[in-house]
N, C-alpha and C. Protein backbone atom coordinates (compact mmCIF):
# COMPACT_ATOMS: atom_id res chain seq x y z
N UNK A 1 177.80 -200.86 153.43
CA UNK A 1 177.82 -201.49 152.13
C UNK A 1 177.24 -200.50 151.12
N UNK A 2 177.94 -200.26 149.56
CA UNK A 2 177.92 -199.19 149.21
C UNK A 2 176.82 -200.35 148.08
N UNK A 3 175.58 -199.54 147.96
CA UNK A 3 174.44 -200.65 146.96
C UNK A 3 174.63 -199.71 145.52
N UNK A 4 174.27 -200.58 144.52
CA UNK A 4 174.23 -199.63 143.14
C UNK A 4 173.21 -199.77 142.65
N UNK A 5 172.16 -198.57 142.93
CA UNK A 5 170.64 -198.34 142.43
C UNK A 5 170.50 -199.16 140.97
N UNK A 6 171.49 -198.90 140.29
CA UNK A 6 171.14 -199.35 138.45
C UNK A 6 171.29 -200.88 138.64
N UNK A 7 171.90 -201.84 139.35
CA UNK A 7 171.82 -203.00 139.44
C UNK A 7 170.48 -203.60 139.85
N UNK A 8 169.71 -204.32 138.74
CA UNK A 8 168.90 -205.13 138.96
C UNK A 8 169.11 -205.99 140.06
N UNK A 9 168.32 -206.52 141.62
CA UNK A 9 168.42 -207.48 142.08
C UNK A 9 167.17 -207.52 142.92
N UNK A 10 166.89 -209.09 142.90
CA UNK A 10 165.57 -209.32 143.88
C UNK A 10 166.03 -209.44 145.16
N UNK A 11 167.00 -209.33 145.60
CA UNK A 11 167.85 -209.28 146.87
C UNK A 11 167.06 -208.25 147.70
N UNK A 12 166.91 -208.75 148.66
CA UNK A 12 165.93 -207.97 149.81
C UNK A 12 167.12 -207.39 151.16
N UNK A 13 167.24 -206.42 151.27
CA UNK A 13 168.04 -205.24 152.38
C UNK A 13 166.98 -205.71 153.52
N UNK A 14 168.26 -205.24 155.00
CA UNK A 14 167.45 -205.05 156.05
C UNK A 14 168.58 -203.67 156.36
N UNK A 15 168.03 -203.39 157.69
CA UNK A 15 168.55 -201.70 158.32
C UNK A 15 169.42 -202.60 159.48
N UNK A 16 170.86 -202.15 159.76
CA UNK A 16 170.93 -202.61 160.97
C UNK A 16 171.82 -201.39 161.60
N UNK A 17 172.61 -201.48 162.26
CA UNK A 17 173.60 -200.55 163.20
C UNK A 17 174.57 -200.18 162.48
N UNK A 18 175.00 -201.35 161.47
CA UNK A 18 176.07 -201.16 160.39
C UNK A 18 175.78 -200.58 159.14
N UNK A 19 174.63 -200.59 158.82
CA UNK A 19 173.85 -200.22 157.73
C UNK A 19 173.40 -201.40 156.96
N UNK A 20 173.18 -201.13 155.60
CA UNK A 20 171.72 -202.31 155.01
C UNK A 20 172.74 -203.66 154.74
N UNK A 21 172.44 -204.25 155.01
CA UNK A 21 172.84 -205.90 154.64
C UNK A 21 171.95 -206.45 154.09
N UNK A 22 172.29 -207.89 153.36
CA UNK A 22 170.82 -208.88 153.42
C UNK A 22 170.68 -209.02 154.61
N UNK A 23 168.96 -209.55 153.88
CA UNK A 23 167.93 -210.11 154.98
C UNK A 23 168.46 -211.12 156.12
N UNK A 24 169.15 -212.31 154.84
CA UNK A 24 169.61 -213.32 155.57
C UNK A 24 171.41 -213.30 156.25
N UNK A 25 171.46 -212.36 156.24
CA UNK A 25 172.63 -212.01 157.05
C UNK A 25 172.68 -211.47 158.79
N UNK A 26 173.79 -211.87 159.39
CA UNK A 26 173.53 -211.00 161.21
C UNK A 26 174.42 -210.34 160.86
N UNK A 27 174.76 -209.00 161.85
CA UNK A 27 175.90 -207.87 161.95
C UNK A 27 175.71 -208.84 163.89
N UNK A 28 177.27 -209.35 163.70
CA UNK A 28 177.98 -209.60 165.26
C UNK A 28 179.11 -208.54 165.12
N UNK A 29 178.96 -209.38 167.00
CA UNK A 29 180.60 -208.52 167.12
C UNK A 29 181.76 -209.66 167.10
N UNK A 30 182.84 -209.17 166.87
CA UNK A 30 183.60 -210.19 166.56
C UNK A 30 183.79 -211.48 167.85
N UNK A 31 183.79 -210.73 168.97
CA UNK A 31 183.78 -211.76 169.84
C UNK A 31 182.61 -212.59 170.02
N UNK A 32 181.55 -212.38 169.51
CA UNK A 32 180.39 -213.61 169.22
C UNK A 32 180.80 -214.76 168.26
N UNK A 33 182.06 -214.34 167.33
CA UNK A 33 182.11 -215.39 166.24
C UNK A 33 183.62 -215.69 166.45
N UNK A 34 184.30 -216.08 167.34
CA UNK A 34 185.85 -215.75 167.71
C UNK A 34 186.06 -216.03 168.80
N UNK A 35 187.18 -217.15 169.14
CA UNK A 35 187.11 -217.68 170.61
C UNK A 35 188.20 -216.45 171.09
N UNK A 36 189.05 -215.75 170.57
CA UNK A 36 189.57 -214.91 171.24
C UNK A 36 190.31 -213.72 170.01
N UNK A 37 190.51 -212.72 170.40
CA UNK A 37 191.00 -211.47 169.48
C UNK A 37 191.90 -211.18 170.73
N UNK A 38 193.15 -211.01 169.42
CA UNK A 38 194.22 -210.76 169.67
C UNK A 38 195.28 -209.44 168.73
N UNK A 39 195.64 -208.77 169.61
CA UNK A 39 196.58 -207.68 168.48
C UNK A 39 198.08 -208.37 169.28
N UNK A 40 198.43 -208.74 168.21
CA UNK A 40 200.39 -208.85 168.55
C UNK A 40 200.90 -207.52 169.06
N UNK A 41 201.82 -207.52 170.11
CA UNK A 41 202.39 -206.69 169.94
C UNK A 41 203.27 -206.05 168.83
N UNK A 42 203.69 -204.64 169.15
CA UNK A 42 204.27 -204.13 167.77
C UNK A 42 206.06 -204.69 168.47
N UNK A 43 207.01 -204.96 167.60
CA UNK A 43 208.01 -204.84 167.63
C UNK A 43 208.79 -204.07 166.49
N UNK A 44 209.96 -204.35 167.55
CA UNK A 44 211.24 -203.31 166.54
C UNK A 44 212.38 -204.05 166.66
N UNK A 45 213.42 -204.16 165.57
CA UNK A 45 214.32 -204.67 165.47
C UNK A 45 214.65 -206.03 165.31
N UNK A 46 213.75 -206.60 164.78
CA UNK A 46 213.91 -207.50 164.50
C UNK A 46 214.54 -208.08 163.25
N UNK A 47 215.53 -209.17 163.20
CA UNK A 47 216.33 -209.95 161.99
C UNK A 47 215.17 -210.66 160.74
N UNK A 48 215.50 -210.24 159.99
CA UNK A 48 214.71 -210.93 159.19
C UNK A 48 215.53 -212.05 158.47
N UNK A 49 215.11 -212.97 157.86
CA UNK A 49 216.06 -214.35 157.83
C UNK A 49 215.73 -214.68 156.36
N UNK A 50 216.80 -215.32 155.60
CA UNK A 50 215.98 -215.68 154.00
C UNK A 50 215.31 -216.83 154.19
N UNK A 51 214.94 -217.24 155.25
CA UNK A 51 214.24 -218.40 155.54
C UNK A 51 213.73 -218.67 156.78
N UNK A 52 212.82 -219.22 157.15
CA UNK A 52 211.78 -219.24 158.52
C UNK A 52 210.21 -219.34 158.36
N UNK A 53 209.83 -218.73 159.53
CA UNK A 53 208.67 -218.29 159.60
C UNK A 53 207.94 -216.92 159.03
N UNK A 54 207.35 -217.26 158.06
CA UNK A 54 206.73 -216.05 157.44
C UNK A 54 205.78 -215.07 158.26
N UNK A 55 206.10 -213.50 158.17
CA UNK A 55 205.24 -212.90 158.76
C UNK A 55 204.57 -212.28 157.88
N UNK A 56 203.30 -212.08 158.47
CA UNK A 56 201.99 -211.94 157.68
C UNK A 56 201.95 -210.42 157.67
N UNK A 57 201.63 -209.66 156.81
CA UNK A 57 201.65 -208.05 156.61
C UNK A 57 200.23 -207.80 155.65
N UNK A 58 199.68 -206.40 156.24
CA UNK A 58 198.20 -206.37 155.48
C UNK A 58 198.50 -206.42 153.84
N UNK A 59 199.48 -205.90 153.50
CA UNK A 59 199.47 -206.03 152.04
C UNK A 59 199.78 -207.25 151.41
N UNK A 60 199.45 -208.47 152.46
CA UNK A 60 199.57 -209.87 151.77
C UNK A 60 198.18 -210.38 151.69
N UNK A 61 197.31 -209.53 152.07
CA UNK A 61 195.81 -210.03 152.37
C UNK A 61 195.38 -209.68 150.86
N UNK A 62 194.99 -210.48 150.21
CA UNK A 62 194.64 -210.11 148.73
C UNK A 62 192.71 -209.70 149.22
N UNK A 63 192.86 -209.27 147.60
CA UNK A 63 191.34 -208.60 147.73
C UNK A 63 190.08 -209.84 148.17
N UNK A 64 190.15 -210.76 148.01
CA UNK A 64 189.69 -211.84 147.95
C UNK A 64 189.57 -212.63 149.67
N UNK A 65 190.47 -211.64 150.33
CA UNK A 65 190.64 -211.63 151.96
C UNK A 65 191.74 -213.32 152.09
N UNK A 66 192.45 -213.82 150.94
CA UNK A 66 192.71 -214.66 151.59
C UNK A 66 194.85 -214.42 151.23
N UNK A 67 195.81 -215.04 151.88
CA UNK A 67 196.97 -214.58 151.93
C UNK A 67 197.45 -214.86 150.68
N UNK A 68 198.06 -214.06 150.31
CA UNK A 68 199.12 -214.29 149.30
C UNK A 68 199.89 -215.58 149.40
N UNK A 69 199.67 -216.20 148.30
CA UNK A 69 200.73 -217.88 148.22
C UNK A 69 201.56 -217.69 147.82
N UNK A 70 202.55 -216.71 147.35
CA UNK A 70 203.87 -216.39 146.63
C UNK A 70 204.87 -215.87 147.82
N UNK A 71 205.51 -217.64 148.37
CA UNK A 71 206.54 -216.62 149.59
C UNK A 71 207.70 -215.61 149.13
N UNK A 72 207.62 -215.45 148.08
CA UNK A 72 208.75 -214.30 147.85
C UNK A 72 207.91 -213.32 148.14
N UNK A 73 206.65 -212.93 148.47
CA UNK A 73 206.67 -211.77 148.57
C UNK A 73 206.43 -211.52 150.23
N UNK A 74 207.16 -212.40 151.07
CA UNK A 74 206.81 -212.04 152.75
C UNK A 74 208.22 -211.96 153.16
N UNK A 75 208.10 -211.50 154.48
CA UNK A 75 209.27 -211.78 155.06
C UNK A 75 209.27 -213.04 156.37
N UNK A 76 210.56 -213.50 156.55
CA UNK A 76 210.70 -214.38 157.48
C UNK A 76 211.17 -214.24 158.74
N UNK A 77 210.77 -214.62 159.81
CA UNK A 77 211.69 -214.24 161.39
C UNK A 77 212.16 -215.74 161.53
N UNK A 78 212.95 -215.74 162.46
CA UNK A 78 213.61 -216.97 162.75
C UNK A 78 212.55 -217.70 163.58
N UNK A 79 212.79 -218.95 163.75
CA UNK A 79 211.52 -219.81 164.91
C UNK A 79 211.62 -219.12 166.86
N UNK A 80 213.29 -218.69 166.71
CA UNK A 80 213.36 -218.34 168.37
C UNK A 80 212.65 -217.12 168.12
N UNK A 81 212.69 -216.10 167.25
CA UNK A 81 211.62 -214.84 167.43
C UNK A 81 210.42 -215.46 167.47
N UNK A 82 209.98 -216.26 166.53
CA UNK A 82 208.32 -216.96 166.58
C UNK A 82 208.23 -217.50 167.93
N UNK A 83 209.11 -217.55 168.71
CA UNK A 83 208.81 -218.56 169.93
C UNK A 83 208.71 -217.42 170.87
N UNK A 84 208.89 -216.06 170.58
CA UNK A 84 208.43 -215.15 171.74
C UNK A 84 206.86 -214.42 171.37
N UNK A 85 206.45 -215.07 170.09
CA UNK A 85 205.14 -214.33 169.70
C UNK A 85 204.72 -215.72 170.27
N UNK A 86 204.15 -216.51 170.72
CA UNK A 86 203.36 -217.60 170.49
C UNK A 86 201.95 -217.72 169.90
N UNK A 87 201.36 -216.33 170.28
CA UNK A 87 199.81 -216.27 170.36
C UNK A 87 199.61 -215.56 168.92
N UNK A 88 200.53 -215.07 168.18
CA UNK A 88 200.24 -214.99 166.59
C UNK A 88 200.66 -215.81 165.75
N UNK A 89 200.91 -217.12 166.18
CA UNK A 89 200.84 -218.26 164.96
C UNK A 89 199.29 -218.39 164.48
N UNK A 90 199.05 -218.73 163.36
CA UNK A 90 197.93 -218.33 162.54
C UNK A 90 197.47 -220.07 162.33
N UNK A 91 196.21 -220.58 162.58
CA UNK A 91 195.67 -221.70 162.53
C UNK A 91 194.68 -221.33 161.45
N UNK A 92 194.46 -222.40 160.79
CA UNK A 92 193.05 -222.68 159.74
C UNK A 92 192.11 -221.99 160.52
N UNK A 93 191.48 -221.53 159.47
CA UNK A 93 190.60 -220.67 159.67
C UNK A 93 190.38 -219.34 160.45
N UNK A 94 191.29 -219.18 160.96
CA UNK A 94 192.01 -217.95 161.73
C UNK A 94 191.49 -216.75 160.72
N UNK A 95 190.97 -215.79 160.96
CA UNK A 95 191.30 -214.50 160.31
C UNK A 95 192.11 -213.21 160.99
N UNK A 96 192.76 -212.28 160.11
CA UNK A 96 193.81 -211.23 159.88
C UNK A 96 192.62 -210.07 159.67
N UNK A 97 193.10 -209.32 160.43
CA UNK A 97 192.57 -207.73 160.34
C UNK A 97 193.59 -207.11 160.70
N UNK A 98 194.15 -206.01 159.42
CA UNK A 98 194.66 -205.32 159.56
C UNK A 98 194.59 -203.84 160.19
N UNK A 99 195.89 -203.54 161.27
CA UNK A 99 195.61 -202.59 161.89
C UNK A 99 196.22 -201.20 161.36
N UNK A 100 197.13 -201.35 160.62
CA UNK A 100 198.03 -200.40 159.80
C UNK A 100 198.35 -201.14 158.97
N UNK A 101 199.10 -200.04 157.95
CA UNK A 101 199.45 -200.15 156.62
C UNK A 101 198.92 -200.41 155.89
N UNK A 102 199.33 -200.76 154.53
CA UNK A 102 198.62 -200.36 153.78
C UNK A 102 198.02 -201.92 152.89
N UNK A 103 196.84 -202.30 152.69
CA UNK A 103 196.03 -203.20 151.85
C UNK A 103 196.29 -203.26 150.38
């Protein structure tokens, strides 16, 4: 976390492995906070459809970490491709970490 000396704050730092956080903050690992982590496999060739199931791409992750609501800007696979991913359908509260491309 990059701190800015000229900013006034009574905010109190601690030291950890990751570097300074608040006090009242933990540095986990993701599998302490996550019933399971998963990377999809990569595919190729796949149809994209003007309609379906939207796939999620890092440059839909707004700065704000949460997805873009404008489906024109995703693409769609059909449900029988979604039915060979099963384990990347995305549930509430689910989070996206991107592994490539671009944010």
């Amino acid at each position: 976390m990059e701190r800015v000396e000229s900013l006034r704050t009574e905010y109190k730092f601690k030291k950890t492995e990751i570097g300074e956080i608040p006090v009242d903050w933990e540095a986990l690992n993701l599998d302490n906070i996550s019933e399971e982590i998963y990377r999809y496999p990569t595919y190729y060739n796949i149809e994209y459809q003007k309609e379906g199931i939207p796939e999620v791409r890092g440059e839909l992750i707004r700065p704000n970490g949460k997805l873009e609501k404008k489906l024109s800007r995703y693409r769609f696979i059909s449900y029988k491709t979604a039915l060979k991913f099963p384990r990347t359908c995305l549930k509430e509260s689910d989070f996206v970490i991107s592994v490539r491309g671009t944010l």
